[in-house]
Protein backbone atom coordinates (compact mmCIF):
# COMPACT_ATOMS: atom_id res chain seq x y z
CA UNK A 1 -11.43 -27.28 -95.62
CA UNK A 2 -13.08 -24.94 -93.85
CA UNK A 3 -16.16 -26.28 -91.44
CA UNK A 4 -19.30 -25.13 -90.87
CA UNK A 5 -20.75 -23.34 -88.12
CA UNK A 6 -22.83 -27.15 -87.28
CA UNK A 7 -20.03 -28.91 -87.66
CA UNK A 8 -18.12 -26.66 -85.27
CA UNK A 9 -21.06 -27.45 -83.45
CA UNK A 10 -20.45 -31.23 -83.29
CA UNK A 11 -16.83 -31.38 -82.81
CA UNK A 12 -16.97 -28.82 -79.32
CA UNK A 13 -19.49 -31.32 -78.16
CA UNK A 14 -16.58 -33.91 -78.32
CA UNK A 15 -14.83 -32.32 -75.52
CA UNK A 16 -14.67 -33.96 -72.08
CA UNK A 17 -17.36 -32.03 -70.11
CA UNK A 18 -20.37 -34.30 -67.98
CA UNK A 19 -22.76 -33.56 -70.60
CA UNK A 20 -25.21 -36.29 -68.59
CA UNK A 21 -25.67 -33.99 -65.95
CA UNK A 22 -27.96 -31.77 -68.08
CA UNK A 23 -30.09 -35.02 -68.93
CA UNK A 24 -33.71 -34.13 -68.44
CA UNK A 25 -32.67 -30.50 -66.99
CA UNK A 26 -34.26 -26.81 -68.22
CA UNK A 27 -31.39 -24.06 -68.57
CA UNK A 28 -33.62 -20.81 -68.61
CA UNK A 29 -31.12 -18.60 -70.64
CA UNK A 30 -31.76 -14.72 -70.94
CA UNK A 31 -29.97 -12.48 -73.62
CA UNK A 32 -30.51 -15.59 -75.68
CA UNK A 33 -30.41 -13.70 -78.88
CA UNK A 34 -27.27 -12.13 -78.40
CA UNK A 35 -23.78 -13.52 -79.50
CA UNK A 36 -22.67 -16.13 -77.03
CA UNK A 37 -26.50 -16.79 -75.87
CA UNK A 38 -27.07 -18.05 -79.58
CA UNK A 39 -23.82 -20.11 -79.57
CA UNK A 40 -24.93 -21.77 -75.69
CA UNK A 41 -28.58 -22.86 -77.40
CA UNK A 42 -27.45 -23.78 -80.53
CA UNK A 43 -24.90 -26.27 -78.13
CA UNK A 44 -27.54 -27.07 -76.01
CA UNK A 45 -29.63 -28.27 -79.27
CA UNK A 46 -27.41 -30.16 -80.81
CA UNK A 47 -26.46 -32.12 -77.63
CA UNK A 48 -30.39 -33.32 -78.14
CA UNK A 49 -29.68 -34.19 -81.95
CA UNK A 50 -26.67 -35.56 -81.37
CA UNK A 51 -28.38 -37.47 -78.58
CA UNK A 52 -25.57 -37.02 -75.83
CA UNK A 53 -28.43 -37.19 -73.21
CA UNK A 54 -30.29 -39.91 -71.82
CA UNK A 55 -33.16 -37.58 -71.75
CA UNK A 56 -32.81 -34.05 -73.72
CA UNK A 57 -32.17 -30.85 -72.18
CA UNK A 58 -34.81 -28.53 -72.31
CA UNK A 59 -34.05 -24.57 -73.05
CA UNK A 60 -36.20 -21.75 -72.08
CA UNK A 61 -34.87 -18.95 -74.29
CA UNK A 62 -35.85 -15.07 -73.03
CA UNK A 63 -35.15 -12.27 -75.02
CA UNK A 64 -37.26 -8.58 -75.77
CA UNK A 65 -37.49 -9.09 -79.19
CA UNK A 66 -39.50 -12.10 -80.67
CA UNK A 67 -38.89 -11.25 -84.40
CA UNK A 68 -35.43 -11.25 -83.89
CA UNK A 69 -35.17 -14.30 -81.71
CA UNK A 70 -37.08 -16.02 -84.95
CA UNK A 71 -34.47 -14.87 -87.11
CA UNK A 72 -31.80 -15.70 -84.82
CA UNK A 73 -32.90 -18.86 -83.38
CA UNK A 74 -35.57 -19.94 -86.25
CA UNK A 75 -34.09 -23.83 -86.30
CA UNK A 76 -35.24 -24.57 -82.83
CA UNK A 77 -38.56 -22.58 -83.15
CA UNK A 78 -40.93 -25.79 -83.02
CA UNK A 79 -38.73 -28.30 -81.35
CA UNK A 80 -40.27 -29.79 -78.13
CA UNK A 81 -36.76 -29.02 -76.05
CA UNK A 82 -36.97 -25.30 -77.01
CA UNK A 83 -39.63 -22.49 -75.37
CA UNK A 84 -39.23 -18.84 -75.86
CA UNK A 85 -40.21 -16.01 -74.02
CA UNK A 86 -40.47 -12.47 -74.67
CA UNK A 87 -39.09 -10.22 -72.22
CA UNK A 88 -37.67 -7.46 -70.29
CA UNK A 89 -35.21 -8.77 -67.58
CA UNK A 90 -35.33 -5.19 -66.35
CA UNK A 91 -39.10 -6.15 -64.87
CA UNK A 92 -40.49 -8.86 -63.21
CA UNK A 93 -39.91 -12.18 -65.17
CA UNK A 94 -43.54 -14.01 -66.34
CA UNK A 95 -43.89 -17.40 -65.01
CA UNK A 96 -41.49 -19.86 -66.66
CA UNK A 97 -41.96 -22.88 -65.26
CA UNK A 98 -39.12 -25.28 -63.16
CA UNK A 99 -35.76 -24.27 -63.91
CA UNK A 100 -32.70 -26.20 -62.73
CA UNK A 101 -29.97 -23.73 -63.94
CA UNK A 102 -30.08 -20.17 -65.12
CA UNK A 103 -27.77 -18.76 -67.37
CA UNK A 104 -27.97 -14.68 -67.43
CA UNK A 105 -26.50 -13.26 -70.92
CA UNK A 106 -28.56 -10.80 -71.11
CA UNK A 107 -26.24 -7.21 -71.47
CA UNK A 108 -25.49 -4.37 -73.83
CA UNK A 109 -22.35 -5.30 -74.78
CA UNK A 110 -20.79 -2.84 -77.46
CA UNK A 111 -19.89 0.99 -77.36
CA UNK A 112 -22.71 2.40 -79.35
CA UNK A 113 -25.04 0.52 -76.74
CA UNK A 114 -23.37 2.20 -74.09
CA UNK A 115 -23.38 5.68 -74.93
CA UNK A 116 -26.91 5.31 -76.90
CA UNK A 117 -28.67 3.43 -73.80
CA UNK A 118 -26.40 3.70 -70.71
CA UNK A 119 -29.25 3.30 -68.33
CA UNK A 120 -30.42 0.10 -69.87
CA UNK A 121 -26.43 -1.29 -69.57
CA UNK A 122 -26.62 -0.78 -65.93
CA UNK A 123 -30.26 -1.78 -65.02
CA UNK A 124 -29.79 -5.15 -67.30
CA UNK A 125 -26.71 -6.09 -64.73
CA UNK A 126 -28.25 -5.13 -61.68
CA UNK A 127 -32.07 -5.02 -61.90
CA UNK A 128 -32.28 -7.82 -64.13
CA UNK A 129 -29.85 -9.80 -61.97
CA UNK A 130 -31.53 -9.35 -59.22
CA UNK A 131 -34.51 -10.31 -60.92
CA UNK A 132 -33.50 -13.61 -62.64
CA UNK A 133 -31.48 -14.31 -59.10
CA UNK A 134 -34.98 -14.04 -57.38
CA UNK A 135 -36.85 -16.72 -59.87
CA UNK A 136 -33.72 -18.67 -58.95
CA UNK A 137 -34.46 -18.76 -55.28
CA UNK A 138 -37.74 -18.88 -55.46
CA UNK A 139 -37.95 -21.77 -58.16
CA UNK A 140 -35.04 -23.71 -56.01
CA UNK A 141 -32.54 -23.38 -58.97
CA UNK A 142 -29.40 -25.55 -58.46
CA UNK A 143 -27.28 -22.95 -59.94
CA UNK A 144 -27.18 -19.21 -61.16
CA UNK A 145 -24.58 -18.86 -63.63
CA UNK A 146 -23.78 -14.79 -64.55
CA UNK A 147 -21.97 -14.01 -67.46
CA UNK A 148 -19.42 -11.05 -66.31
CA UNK A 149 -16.71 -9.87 -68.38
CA UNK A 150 -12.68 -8.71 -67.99
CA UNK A 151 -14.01 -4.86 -67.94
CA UNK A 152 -14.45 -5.24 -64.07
CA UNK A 153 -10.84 -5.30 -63.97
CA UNK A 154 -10.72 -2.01 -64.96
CA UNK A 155 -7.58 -0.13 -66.31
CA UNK A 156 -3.93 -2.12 -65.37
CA UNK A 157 -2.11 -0.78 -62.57
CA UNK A 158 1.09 -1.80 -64.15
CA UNK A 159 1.83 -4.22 -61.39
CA UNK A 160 0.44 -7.52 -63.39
CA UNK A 161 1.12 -8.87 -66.89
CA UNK A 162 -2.04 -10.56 -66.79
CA UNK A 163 -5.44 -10.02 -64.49
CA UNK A 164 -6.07 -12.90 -62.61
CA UNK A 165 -9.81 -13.39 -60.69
CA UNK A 166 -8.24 -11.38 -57.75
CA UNK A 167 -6.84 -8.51 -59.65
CA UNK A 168 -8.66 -4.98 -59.16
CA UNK A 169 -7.58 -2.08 -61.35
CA UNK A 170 -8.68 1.57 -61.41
CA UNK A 171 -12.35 2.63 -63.09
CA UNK A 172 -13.55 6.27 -62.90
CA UNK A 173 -16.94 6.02 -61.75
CA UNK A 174 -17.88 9.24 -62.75
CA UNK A 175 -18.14 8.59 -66.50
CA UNK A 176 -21.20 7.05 -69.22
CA UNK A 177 -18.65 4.68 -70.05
CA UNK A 178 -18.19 3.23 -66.37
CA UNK A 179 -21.56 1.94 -66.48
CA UNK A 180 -21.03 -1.23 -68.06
CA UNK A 181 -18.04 -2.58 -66.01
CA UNK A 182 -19.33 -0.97 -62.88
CA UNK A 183 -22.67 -2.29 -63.23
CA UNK A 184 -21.19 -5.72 -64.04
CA UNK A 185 -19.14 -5.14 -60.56
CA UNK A 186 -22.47 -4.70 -58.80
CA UNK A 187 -24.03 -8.17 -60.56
CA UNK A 188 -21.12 -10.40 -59.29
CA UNK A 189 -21.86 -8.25 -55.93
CA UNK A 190 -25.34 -9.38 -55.95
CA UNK A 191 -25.08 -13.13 -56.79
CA UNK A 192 -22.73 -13.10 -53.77
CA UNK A 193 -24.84 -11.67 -51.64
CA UNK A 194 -27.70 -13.92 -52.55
CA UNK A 195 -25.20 -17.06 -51.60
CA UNK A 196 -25.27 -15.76 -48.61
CA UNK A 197 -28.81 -14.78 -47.75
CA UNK A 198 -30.49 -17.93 -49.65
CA UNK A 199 -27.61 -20.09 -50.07
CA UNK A 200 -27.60 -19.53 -53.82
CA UNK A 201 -25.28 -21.51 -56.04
CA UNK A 202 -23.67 -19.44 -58.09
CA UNK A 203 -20.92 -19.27 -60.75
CA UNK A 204 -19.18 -16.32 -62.50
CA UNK A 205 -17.43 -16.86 -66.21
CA UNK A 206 -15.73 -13.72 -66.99
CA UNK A 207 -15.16 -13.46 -70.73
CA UNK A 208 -12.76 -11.84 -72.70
CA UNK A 209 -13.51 -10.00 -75.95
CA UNK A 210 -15.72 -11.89 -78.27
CA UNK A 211 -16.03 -12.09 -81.97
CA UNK A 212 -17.25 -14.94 -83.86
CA UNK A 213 -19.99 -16.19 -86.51
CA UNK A 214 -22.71 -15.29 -83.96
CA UNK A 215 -21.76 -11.38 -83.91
CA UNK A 216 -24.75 -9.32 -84.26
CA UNK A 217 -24.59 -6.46 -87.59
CA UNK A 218 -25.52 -4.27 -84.79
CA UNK A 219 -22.12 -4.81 -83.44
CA UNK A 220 -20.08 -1.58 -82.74
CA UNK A 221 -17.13 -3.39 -81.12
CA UNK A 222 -13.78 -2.58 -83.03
CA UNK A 223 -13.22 -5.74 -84.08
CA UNK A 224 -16.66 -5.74 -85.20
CA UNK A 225 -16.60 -3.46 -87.80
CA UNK A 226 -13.07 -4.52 -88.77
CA UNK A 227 -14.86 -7.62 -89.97
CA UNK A 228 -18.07 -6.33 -91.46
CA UNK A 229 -15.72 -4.09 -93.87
CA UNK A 230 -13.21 -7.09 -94.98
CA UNK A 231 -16.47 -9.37 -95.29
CA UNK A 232 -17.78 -6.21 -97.60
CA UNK A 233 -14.71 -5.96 -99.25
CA UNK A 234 -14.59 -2.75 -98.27
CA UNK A 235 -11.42 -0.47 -96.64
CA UNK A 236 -10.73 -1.06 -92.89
CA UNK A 237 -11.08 1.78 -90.88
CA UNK A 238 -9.16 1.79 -87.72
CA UNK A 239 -10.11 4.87 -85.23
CA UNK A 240 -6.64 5.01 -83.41
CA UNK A 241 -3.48 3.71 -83.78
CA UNK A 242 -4.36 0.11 -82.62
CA UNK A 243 -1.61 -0.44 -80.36
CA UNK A 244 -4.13 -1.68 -78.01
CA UNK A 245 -3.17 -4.96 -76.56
CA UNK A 246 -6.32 -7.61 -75.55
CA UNK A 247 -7.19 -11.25 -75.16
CA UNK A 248 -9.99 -12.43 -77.28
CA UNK A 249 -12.07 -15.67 -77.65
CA UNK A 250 -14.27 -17.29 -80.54
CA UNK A 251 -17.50 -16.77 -79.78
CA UNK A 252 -18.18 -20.86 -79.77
CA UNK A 253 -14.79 -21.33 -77.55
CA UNK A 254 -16.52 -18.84 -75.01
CA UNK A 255 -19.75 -20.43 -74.80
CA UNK A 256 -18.54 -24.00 -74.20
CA UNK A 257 -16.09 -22.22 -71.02
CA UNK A 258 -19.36 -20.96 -69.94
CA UNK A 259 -21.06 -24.01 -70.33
CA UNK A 260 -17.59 -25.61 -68.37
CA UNK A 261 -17.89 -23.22 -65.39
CA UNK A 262 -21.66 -24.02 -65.12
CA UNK A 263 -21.24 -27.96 -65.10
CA UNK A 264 -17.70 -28.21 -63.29
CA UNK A 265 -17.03 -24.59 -61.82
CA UNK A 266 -17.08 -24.71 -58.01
CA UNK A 267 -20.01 -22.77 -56.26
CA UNK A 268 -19.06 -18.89 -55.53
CA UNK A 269 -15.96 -19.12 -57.76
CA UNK A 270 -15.25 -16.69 -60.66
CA UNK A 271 -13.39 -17.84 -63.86
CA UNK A 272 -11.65 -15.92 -66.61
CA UNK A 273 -12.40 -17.55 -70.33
CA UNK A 274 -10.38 -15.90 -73.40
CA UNK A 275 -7.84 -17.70 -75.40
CA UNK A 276 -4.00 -17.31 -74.56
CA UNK A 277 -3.27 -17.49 -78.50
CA UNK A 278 -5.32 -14.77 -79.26
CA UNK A 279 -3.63 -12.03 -77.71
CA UNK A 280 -3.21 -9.39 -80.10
CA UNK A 281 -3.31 -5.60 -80.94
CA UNK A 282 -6.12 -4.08 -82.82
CA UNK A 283 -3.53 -3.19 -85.72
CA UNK A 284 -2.77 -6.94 -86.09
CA UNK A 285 -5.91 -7.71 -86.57
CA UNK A 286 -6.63 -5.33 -89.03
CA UNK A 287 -3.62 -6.24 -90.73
CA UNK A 288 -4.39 -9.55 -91.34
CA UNK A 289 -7.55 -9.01 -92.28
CA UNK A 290 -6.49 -6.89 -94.89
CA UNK A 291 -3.97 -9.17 -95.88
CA UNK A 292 -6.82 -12.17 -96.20
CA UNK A 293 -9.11 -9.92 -97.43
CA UNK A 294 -7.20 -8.05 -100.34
CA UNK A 295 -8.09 -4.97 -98.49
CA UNK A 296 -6.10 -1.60 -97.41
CA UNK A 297 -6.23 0.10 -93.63
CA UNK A 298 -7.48 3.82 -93.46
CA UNK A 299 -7.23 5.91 -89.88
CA UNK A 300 -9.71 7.84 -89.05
CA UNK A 301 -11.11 9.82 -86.03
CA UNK A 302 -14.64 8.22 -83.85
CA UNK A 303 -17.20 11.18 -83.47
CA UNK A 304 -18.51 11.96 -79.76
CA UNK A 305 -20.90 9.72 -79.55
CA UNK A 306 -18.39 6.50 -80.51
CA UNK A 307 -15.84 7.68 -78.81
CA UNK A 308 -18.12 8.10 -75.44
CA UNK A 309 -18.47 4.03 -75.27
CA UNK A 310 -15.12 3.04 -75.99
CA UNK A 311 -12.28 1.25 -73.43
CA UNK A 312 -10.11 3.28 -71.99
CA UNK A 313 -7.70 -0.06 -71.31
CA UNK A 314 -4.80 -0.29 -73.76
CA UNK A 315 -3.98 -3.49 -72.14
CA UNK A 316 -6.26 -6.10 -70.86
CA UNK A 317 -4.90 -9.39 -70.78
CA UNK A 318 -6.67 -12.71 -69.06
CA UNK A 319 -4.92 -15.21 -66.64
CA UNK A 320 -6.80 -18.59 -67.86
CA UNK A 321 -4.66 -20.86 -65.28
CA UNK A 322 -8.13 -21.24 -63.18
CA UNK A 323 -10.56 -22.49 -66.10
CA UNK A 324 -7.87 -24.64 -67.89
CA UNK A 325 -7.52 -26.37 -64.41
CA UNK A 326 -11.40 -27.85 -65.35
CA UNK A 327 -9.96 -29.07 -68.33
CA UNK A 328 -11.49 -26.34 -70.99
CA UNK A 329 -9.12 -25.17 -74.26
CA UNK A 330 -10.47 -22.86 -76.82
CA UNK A 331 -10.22 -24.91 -80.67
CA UNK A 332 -10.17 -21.98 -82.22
CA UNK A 333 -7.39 -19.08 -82.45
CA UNK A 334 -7.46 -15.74 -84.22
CA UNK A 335 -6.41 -15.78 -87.72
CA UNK A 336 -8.36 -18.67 -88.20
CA UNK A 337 -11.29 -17.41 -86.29
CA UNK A 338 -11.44 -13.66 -88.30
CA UNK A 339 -11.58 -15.82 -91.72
CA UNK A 340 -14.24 -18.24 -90.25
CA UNK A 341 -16.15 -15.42 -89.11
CA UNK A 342 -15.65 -13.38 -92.29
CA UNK A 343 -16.74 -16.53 -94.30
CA UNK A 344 -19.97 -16.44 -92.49
């Protein structure tokens, strides 16, 4: 039997993590809309419902677009734990309040976003770092948590199987599609810098590729629209010949390893999150969800415009020896994950 997303819900809260340290705390989360920002306050929620806490945590949600955050994130709308905010990380943030951990999410994340609004990918990692990092210091947050991803690792250099949180591979700079990892670079830049200036706690999850229920229809990720076809029943169209090699994680695996770094990561430390069992080639998952879906694969060729945001990596793999040392295991592997996240 399959089990719902709420259910899912409940049984990652099971896992061994100090949930009593957020007991009475406010997590200010920004991109809280998007993907794995849902998945961390729907978490955060149902620790409250669940009653985990001695006291609940509270959740100051920020996004730009208050219709959407409704639609996404409706449930919580009028719960006392929950406040939302609409705005702009890119500008100074409105007065929020205390805040005893921040959680920045807030990033385009998908090709179309970076060819269609490539100034926006870089300002959102650097300006509006810099901008939730100063409420942080100047609120006397305990820790900064920034969401980073394994695109700063750039291309492989051959020399690794896997990229651990040292690794450093080539990136030319002088490209539209270089602004998301580059900018991403600069974020992890900043937060350091701030440690060392204000003594700013910080913590950096690096996440693999994410899918899940959570994924946004605006989603122009590969494996994106590999889904929204098999859930439509509809041909797969695969715009190379998928030989592509990645690590990927279900969207509710990689919130709870960013909820793991925040509450057991040690300050200043980086930590990869993507699930070892889910390495696999974009033709293997296409094939599979043909196979579940009763649908055929058609190759095709992106436009411009597509092909101006997409990876350039055709093997990005994630060492996870560092995270799995606090204790965190993703529940849920690929197969399983595509026909959970078709289902939805």
């Amino acid at each position: 039997m399959t089990l719902t997303y709420k259910q899912e819900l409940q049984l990652s809260l099971k896992q061994n993590l100090p949930w009593q340290h957020l007991s009475g705390k406010t997590i200010l989360l920004s991109g809280a809309t998007g993907m794995i920002g849902k998945c961390v306050v729907d978490l955060l929620m149902q620790c409250n419902e669940d009653m985990l806490l001695s006291h609940p945590v509270n959740v100051i949600a920020l996004s730009r677009n208050e219709e959407s955050a409704r639609q996404r994130l409706g449930e919580h709308w009028n719960k006392e734990a929950f406040q939302y905010i609409s705005c702009d990380v890119n500008q100074t943030l409105p007065e929020c309040g205390h805040v005893d951990y921040v959680i920045h999410a807030a990033s385009n994340t998908h090709p179309l976003q970076y060819s269609g609004d490539p100034i926006g990918t870089i300002t959102s990692n650097v300006i509006g770092t810099k901008n939730l990092l100063d409420y942080a210091v100047s609120h006397r947050t305990e820790r900064f948590c920034f969401l980073s991803s394994v695109e700063i690792y750039g291309e492989n250099r051959g020399d690794a199987d896997k990229f651990d949180e040292n690794y450093l591979g080539y990136i030319d700079c002088n490209t539209l599609r270089a602004g998301y990892p580059e900018s991403k670079r600069v974020g992890e830049a900043l937060c350091n810098a701030y440690a060392q200036v204000y003594q700013m706690d910080f913590v950096i999850p690096r996440l693999s590729r994410v899918y899940g229920p959570t994924m946004l229809q605006s989603d122009s990720k590969a494996i994106a629209q590999f889904i929204k076809k098999a859930a439509a029943g509809e041909d797969i169209i695969l715009k190379s010949a998928g030989t592509q090699l990645y690590s990927y994680t279900y969207a509710l695996d990689a919130a709870m390893g960013v909820l793991t770094v925040l509450l057991k990561g040690e300050n200043g430390e980086a930590y990869n999150i993507s699930d070892t069992e889910s390495e696999v080639t974009l033709r293997q998952i296409c094939e599979w969800l043909a196979e579940d879906n009763h649908v055929k694969i058609v190759f095709d060729i992106p436009d411009a415009k597509e092909q101006a945001g997409y990876s350039m990596a055709t093997k990005a793999l994630l060492d996870t020896e560092k995270i799995e040392a606090l204790g965190w295991s993703p529940q849920t592997h690929m197969r399983d994950g595509l026909r959970k996240t078709v289902q939805s």
